[in-house]
Protein backbone atom coordinates (compact mmCIF):
# COMPACT_ATOMS: atom_id res chain seq x y z
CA UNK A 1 -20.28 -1.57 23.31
CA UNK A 2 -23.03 -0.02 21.88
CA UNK A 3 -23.58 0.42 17.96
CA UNK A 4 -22.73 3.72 16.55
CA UNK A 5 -25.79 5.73 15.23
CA UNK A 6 -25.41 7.76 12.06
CA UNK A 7 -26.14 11.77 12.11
CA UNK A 8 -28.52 13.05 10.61
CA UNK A 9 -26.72 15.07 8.19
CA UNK A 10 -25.58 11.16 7.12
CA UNK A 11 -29.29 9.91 7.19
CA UNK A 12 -30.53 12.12 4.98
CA UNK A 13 -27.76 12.28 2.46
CA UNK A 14 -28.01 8.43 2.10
CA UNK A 15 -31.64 8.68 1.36
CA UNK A 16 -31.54 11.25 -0.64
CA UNK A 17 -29.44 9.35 -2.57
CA UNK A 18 -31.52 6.41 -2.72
CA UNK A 19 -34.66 8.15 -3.58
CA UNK A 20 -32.17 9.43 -6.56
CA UNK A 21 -31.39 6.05 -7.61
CA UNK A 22 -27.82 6.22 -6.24
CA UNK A 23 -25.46 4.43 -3.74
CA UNK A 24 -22.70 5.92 -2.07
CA UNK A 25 -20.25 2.87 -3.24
CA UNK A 26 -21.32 3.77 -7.03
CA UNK A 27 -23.41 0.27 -7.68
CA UNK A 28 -27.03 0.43 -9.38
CA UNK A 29 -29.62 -0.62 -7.02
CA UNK A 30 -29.52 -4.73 -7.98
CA UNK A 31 -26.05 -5.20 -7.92
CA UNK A 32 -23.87 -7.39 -5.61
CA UNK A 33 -20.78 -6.43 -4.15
CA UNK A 34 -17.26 -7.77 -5.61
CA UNK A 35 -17.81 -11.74 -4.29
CA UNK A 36 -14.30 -13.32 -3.66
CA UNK A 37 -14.51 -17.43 -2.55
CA UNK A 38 -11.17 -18.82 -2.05
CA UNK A 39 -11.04 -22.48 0.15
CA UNK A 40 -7.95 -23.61 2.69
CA UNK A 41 -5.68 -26.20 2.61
CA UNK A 42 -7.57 -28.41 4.82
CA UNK A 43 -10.77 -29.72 2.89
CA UNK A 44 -14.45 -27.63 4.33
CA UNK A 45 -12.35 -24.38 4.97
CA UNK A 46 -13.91 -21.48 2.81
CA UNK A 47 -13.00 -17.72 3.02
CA UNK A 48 -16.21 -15.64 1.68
CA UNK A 49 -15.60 -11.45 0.76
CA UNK A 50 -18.26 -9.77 -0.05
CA UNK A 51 -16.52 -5.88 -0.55
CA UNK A 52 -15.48 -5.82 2.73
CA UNK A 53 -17.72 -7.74 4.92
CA UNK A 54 -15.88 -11.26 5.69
CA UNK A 55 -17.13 -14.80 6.72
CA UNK A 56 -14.84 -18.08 7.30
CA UNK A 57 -17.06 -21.26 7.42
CA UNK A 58 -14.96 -24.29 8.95
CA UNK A 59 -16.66 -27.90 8.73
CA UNK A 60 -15.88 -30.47 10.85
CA UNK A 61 -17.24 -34.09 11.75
CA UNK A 62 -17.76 -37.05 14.48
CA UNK A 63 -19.73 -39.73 15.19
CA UNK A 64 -22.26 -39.59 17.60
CA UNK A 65 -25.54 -41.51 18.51
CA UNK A 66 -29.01 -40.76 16.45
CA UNK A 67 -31.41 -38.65 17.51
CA UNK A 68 -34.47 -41.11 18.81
CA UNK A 69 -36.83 -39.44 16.19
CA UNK A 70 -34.61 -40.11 13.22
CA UNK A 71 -32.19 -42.98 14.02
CA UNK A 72 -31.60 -43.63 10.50
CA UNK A 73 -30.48 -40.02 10.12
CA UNK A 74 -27.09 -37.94 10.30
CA UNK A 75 -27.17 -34.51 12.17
CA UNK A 76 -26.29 -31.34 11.23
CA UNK A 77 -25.02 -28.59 13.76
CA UNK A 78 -24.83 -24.83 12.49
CA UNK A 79 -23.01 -22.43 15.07
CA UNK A 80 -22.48 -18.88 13.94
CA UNK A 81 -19.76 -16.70 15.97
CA UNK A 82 -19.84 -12.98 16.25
CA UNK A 83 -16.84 -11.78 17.62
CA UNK A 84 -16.19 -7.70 18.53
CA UNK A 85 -12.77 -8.58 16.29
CA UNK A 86 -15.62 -8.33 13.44
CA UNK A 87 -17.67 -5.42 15.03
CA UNK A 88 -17.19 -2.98 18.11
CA UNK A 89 -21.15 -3.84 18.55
CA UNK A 90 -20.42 -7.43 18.83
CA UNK A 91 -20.32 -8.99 22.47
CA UNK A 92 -18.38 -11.95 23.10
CA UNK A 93 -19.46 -14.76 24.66
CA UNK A 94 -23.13 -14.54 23.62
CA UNK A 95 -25.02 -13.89 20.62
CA UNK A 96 -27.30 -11.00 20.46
CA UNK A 97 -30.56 -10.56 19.26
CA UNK A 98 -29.50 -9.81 15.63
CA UNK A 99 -27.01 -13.02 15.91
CA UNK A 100 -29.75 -15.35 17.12
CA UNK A 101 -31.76 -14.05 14.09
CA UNK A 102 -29.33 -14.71 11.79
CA UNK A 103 -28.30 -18.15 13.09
CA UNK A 104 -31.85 -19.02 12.76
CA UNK A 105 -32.26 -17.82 9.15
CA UNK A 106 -28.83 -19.91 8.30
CA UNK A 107 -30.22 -22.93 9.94
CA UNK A 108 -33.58 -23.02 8.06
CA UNK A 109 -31.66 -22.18 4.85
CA UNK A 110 -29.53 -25.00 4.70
CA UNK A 111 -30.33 -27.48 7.76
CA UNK A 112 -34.06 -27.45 7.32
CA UNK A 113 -34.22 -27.69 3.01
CA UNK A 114 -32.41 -30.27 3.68
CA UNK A 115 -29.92 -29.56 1.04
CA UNK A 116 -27.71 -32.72 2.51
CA UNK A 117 -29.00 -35.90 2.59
CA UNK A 118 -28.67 -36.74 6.35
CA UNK A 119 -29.30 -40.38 5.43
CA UNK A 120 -26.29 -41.19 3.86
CA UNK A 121 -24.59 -39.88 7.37
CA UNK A 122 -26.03 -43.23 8.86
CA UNK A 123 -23.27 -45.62 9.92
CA UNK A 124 -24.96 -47.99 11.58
CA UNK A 125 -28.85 -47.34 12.44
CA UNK A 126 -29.93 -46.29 15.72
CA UNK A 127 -26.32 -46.86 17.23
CA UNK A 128 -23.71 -44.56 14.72
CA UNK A 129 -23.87 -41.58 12.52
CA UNK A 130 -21.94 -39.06 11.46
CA UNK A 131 -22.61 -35.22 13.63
CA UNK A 132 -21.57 -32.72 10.73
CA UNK A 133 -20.76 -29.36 11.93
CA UNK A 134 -21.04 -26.36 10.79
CA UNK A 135 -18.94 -23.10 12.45
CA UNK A 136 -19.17 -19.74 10.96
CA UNK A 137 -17.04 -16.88 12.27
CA UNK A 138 -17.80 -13.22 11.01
CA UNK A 139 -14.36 -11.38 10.46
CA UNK A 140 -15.94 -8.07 9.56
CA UNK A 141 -19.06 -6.58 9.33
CA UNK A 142 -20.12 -4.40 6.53
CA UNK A 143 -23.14 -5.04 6.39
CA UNK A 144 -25.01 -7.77 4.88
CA UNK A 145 -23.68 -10.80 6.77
CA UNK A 146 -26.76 -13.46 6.05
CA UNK A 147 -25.83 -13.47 2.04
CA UNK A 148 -22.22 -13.98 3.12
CA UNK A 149 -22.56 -16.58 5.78
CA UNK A 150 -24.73 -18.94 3.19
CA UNK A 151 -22.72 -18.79 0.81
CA UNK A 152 -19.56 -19.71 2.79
CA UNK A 153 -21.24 -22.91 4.80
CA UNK A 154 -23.11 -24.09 1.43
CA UNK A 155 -19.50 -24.03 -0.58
CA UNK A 156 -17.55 -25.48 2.68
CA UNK A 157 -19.98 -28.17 2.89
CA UNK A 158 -19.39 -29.30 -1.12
CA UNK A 159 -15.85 -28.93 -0.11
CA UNK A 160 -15.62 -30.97 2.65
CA UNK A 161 -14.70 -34.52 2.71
CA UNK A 162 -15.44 -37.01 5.24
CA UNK A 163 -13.81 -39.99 5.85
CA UNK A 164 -14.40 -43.75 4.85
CA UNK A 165 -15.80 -45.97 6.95
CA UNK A 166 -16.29 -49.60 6.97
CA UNK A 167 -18.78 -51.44 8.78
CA UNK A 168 -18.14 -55.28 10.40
CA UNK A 169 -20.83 -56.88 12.05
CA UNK A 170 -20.43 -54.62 15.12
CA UNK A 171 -17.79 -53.41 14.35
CA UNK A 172 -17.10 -49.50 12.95
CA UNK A 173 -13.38 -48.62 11.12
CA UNK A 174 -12.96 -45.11 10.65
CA UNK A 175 -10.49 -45.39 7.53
CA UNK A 176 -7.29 -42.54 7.62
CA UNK A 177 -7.42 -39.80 4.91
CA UNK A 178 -3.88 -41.77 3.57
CA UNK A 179 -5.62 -45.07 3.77
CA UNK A 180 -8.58 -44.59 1.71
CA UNK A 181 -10.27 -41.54 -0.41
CA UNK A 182 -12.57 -39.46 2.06
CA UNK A 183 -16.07 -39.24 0.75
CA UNK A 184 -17.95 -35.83 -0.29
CA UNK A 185 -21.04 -34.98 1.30
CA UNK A 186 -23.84 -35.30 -0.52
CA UNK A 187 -25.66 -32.60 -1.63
CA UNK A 188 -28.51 -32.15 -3.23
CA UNK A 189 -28.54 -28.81 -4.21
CA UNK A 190 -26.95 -25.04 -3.24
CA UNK A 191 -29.44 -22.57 -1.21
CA UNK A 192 -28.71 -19.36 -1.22
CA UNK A 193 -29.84 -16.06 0.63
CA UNK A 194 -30.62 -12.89 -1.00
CA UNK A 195 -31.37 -9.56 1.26
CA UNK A 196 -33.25 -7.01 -0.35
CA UNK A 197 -34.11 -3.43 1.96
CA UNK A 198 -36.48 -1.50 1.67
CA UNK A 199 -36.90 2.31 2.26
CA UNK A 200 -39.82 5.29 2.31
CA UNK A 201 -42.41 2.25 3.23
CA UNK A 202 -41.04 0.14 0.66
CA UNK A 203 -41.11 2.46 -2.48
CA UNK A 204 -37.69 1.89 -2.68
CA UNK A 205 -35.52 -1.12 -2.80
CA UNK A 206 -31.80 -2.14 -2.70
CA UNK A 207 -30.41 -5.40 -2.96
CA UNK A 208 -27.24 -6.40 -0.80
CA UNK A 209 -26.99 -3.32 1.67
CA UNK A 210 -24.10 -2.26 3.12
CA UNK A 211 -23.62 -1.50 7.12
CA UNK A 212 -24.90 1.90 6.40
CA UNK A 213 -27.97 1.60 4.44
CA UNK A 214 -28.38 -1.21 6.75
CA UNK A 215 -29.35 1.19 9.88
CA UNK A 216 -31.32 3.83 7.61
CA UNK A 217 -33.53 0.85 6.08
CA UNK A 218 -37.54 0.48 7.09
CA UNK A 219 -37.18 -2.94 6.74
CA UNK A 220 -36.04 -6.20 4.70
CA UNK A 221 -36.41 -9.02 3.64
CA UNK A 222 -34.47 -12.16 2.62
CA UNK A 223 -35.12 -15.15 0.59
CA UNK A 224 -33.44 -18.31 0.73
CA UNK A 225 -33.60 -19.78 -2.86
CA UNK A 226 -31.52 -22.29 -4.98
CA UNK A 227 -31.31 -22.56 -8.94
CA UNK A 228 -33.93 -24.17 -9.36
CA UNK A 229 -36.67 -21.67 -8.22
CA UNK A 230 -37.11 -23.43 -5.14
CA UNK A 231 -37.82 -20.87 -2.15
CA UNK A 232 -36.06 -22.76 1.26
CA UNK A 233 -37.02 -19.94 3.49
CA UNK A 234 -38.37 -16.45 3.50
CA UNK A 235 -38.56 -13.88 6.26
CA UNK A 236 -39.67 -10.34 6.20
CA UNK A 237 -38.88 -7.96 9.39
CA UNK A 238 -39.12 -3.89 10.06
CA UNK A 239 -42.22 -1.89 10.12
CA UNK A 240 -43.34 -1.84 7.06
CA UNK A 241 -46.05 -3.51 4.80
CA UNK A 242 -45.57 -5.13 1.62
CA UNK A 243 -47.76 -5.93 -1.22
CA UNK A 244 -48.10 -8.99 -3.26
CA UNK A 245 -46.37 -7.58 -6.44
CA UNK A 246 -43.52 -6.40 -4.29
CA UNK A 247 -42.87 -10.12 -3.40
CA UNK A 248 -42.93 -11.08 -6.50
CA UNK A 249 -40.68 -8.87 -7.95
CA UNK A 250 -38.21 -9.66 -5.27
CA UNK A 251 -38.24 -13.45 -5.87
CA UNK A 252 -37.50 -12.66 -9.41
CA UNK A 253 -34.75 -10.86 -8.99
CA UNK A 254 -33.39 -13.66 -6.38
CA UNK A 255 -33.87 -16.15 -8.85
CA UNK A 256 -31.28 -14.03 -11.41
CA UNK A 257 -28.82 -13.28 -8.36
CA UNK A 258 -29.03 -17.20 -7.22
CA UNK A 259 -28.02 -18.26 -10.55
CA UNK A 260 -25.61 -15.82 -11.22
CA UNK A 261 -24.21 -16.97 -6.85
CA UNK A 262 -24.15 -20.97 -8.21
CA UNK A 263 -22.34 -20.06 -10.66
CA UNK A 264 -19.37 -18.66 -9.08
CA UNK A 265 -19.41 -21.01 -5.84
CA UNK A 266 -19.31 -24.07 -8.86
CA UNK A 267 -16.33 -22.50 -10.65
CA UNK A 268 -14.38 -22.04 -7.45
CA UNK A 269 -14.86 -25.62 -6.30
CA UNK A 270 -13.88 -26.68 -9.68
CA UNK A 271 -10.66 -24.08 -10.19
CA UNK A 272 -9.93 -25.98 -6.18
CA UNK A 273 -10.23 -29.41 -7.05
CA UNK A 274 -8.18 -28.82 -10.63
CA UNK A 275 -5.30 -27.34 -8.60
CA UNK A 276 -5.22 -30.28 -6.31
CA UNK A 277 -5.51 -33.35 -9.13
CA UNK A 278 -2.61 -31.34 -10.89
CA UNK A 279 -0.40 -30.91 -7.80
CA UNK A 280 -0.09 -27.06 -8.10
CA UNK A 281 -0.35 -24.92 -5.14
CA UNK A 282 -3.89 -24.47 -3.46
CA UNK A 283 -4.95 -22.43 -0.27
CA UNK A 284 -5.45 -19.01 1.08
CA UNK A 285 -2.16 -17.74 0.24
CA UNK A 286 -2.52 -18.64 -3.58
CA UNK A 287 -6.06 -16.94 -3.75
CA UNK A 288 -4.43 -13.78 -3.05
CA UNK A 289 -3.74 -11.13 -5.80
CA UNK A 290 -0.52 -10.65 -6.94
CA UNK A 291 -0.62 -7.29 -8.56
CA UNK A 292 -0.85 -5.28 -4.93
CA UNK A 293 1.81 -3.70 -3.60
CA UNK A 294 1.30 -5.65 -0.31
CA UNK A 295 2.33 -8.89 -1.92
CA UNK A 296 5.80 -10.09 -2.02
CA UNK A 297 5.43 -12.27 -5.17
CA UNK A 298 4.80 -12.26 -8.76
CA UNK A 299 3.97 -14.63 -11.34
CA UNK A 300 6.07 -17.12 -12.92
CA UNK A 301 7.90 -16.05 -15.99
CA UNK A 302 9.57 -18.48 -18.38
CA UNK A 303 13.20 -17.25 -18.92
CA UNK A 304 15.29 -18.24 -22.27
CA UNK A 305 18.63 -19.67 -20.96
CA UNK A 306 20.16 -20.86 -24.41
CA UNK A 307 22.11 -17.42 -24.97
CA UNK A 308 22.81 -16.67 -21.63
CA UNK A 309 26.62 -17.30 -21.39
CA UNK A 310 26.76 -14.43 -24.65
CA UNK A 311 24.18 -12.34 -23.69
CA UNK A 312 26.21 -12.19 -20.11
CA UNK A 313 29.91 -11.44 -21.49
CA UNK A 314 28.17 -9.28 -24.08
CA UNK A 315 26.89 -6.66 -21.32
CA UNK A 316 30.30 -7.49 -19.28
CA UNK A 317 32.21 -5.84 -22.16
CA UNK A 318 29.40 -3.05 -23.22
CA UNK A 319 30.12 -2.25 -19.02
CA UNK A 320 33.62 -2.05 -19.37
CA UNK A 321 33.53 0.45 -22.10
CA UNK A 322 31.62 2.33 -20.15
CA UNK A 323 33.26 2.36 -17.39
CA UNK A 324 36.34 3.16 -19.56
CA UNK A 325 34.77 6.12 -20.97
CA UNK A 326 33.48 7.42 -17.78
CA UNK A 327 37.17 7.73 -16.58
CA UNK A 328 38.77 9.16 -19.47
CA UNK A 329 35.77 11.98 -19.50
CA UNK A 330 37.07 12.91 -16.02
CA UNK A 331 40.75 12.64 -17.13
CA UNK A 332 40.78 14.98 -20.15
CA UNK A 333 38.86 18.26 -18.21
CA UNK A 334 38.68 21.28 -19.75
CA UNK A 335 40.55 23.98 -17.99
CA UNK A 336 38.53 27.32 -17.76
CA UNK A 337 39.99 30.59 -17.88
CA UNK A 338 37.93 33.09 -15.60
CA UNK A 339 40.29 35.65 -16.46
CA UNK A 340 43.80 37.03 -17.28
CA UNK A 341 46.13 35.05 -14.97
CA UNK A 342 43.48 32.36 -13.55
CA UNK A 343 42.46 29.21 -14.31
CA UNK A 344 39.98 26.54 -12.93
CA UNK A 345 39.70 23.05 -13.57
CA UNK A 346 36.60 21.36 -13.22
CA UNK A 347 33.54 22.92 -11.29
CA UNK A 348 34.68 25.61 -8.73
CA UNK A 349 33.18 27.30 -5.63
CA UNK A 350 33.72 29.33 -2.85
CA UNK A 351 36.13 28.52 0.39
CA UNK A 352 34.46 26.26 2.39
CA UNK A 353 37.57 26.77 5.19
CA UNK A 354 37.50 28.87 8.15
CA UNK A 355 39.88 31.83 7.44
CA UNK A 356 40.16 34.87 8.93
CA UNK A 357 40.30 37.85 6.47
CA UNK A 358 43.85 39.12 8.00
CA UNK A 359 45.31 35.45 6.80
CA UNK A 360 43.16 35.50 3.67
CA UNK A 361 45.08 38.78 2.57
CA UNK A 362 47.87 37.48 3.41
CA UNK A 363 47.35 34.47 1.40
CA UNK A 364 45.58 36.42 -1.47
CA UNK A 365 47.42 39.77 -1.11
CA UNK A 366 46.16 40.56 -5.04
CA UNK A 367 42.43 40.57 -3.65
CA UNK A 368 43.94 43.80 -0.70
CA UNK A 369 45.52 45.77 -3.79
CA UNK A 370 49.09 45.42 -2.64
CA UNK A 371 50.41 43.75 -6.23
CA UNK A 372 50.31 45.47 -9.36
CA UNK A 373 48.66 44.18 -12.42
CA UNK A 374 52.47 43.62 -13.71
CA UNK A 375 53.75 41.99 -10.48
CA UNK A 376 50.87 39.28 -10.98
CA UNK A 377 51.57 38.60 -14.28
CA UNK A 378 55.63 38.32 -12.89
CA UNK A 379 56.74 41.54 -15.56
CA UNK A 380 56.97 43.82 -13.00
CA UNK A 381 60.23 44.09 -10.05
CA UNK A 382 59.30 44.17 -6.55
CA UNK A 383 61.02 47.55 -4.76
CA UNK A 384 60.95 47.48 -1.00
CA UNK A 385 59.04 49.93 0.89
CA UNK A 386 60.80 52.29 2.99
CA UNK A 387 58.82 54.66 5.73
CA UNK A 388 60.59 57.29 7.58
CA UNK A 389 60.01 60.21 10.11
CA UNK A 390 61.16 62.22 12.72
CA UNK A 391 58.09 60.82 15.40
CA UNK A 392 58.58 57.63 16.54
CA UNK A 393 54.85 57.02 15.27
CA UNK A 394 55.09 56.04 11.81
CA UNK A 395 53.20 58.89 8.96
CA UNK A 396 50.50 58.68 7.15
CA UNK A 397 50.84 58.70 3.22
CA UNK A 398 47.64 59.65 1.27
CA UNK A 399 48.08 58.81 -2.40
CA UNK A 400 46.94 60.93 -4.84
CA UNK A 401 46.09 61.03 -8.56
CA UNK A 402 49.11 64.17 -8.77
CA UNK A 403 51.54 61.62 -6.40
CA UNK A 404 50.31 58.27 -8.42
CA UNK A 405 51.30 59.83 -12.20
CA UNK A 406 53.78 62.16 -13.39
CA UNK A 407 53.04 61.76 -16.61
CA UNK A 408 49.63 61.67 -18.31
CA UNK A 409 48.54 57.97 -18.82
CA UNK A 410 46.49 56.46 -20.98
CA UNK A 411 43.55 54.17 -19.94
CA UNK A 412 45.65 51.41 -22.01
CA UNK A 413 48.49 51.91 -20.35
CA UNK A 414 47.09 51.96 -17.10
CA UNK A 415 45.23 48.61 -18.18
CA UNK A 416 48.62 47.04 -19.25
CA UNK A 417 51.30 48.41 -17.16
CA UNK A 418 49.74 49.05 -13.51
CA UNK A 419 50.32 51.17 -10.99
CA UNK A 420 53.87 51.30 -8.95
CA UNK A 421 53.77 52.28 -5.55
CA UNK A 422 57.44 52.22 -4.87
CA UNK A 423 57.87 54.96 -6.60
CA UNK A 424 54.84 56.98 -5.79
CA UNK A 425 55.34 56.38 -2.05
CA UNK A 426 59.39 57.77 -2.70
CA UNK A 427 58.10 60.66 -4.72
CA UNK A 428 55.94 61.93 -1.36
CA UNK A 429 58.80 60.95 1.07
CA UNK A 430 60.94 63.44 -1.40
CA UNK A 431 58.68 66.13 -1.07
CA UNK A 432 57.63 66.14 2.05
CA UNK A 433 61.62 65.85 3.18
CA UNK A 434 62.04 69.13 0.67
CA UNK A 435 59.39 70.94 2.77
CA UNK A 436 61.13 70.55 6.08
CA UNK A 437 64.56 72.63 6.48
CA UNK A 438 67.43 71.38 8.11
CA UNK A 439 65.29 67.95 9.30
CA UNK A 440 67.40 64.70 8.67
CA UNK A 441 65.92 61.65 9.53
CA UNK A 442 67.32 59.66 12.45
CA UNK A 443 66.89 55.92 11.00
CA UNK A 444 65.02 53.69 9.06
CA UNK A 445 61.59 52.48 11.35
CA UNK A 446 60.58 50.17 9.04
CA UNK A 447 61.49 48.34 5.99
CA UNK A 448 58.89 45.84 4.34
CA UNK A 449 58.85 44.42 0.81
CA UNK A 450 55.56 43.68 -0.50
């Protein structure tokens, strides 16, 4: 799969940036990204971040036969794997150009300063040595992978233990790790890469780019370099031309980022090899941060236990009388009065149930008007309702404010007393029976009480 390009809408906002002075991950222009190094359980096993760009280095060892030039001398493999799980770009299978480059850079950087002494890897001369190994995978690429993969094989290889051996006439015993101590490599000292780009013809420079600045660069150029000053390797590519102050001004700078690179491999191999004398936990899992949301576990806390049996009835009993007080608030309610002749207890609401309004006034028959304001406070005698006529259809009464009072009423009395409509309703059947001569009614149609 082919690399992505950028836009150009991207190309020129990152180097207009630049040319400002400014990186789109907010570092100055000779800073390194965050640099994690954690090691495995198994000794030569180092996990490298760099942000987010990602290199495992894994050493391993056998013994072989010498090489015929130098049969007094160990050998040391370097195999760097570039897997698409790392980039889409990536092929599998096969290195590409850029991962044949950077295998080659790795292998003059630490295989040909011969920052292990390949002499003490001699078993027995010209018959046995010991074939060192060196595998690098790349996990993800952000850019920046040659700074990352040194510094993952140089710490793996000062992490890595081979084991004894003992040596009997002809004779070769290759001792168990439970038998006898393995034995450290030796190394002599830690060389380190540092990648510097360069942009506009090299009037600008960066140090560590990321993926990004990566593809907008002219060029770059990296220099392999250990605390000590000493240059191991130095390689320039792009089209561009340097002059000599340029070079020197980069090796300066390498020599503070070197230093500052020793520094922190040293103190991880130290924090690893504490952990393991002590018998505490060690590994990738324990490297991890603890204060992400992502990680189930939390640091130890040390927990007072002498008052625990009193501090534990003592928040049994504060929870009781809680509890206690929680029901006697919901015994002892308040009842509400929402007017004369209701009450509520507690918090109220409308009917939830499905009733029809015929059954609700039936139910409620104060909400249809049919009760006076006596008859609901129970003052007030219920008369029976008699209609009559001479039809078999039953009549209409309309009840007026002439039919309703005979007597002038005042707005208190109304309030107090009601309104009856037994005797309203018998004062129209009178009159309407006075109006009609010689009409007697036939019988009752209906009698209701209400």
């Amino acid at each position: 799969m082919r690399e992505t390009p950028l836009s150009n809408c991207e190309r020129e906002f990152l180097l207009l940036a630049i040319a400002h002075k400014k990186r789109i991950d907010g570092r100055q222009v000779y800073d390194y990204r965050r640099l994690k190094i954690s090691f495995g359980v198994d000794r030569g096993c180092c996990h490298v971040e760099m942000g987010h760009t990602r290199v495992m280095a894994q050493i391993s060892c056998e013994v072989t036969p010498p090489k015929q030039a130098r049969p007094t001398d160990g050998v040391i493999f370097l195999n760097l794997e570039m897997s698409p799980m790392a980039s889409p770009s990536f092929e599998p299978g096969r290195l590409s150009e850029y991962g044949v480059e950077l295998n080659r850079i790795l292998e003059r950087c630490i295989k040909e300063s011969r920052c292990v002494d390949t002499e003490s890897l001699c078993i027995m001369a010209g018959e046995k040595v010991w074939t060192i190994r060196v595998d690098i995978h790349v996990l993800n690429h952000e850019g920046n992978i040659v700074d990352c993969a040194s510094i993952a094989a140089i710490a793996a290889l000062s992490h890595f233990r081979r084991p004894d051996v003992t040596v009997s006439g002809e004779d070769i015993t290759i001792h168990a790790p439970e038998d006898r101590e393995p034995v450290p490599l030796s190394v002599h000292h830690l060389p380190v890469c540092v990648t510097f780009a360069f942009f506009d013809q090299g009037k600008y420079l960066l140090v560590d780019p990321t993926e990004k600045e990566e593809k907008v660069m002219d060029g770059k150029m990296v220099i392999g370099m250990n605390k000590h000053r000493e240059i191991c390797t130095l390689q320039m590519t792009g089209n561009m031309l340097l002059l000599k102050d340029q070079v020197l001004r980069c090796s300066n700078i390498a020599v503070v980022k070197v230093a500052e690179i020793t520094e922190i491999i040293q103190r991880a191999l130290e924090q690893d090899s504490k952990a393991r004398s002590s018998g505490k936990k060690f590994g990738f899992a324990e490297s991890l941060q603890k204060d992400k949301v992502t990680i189930n576990e939390m640091d130890e806390m040390v927990v007072d236990v002498k008052d625990a049996v009193d501090q534990a009835r003592e928040i049994i009993q504060n929870g009781e009388k809680n509890a206690v007080s929680e029901v006697a608030d919901k015994v002892n309610m308040k009842v509400t009065l929402k007017g004369p002749g209701t009450g509520q207890i507690g918090e109220g609401g409308p009917s939830t149930w499905d009733v029809d309004e015929e059954d609700e006034e039936e139910m409620h028959p104060a909400a249809a008007g049919r009760l006076t304001g006596q008859q609901l406070r129970g003052t007030a005698p219920v008369e029976p309702v008699v209609l009559s006529g001479d039809s078999e259809e039953e009549d209409t009464v309309t009840l007026l404010s002439e039919h309703l009072y005979t007597e002038k009423l005042s707005v208190t009395k109304l309030a107090t007393e009601g309104i009856n409509l037994s005797s309203a309703i018998k004062l129209k059947s009178k009159k309407n029976k006075s109006l009609k001569s010689g009409h007697t009614p036939k019988k009752k149609r209906t009698e209701r009480t209400s």
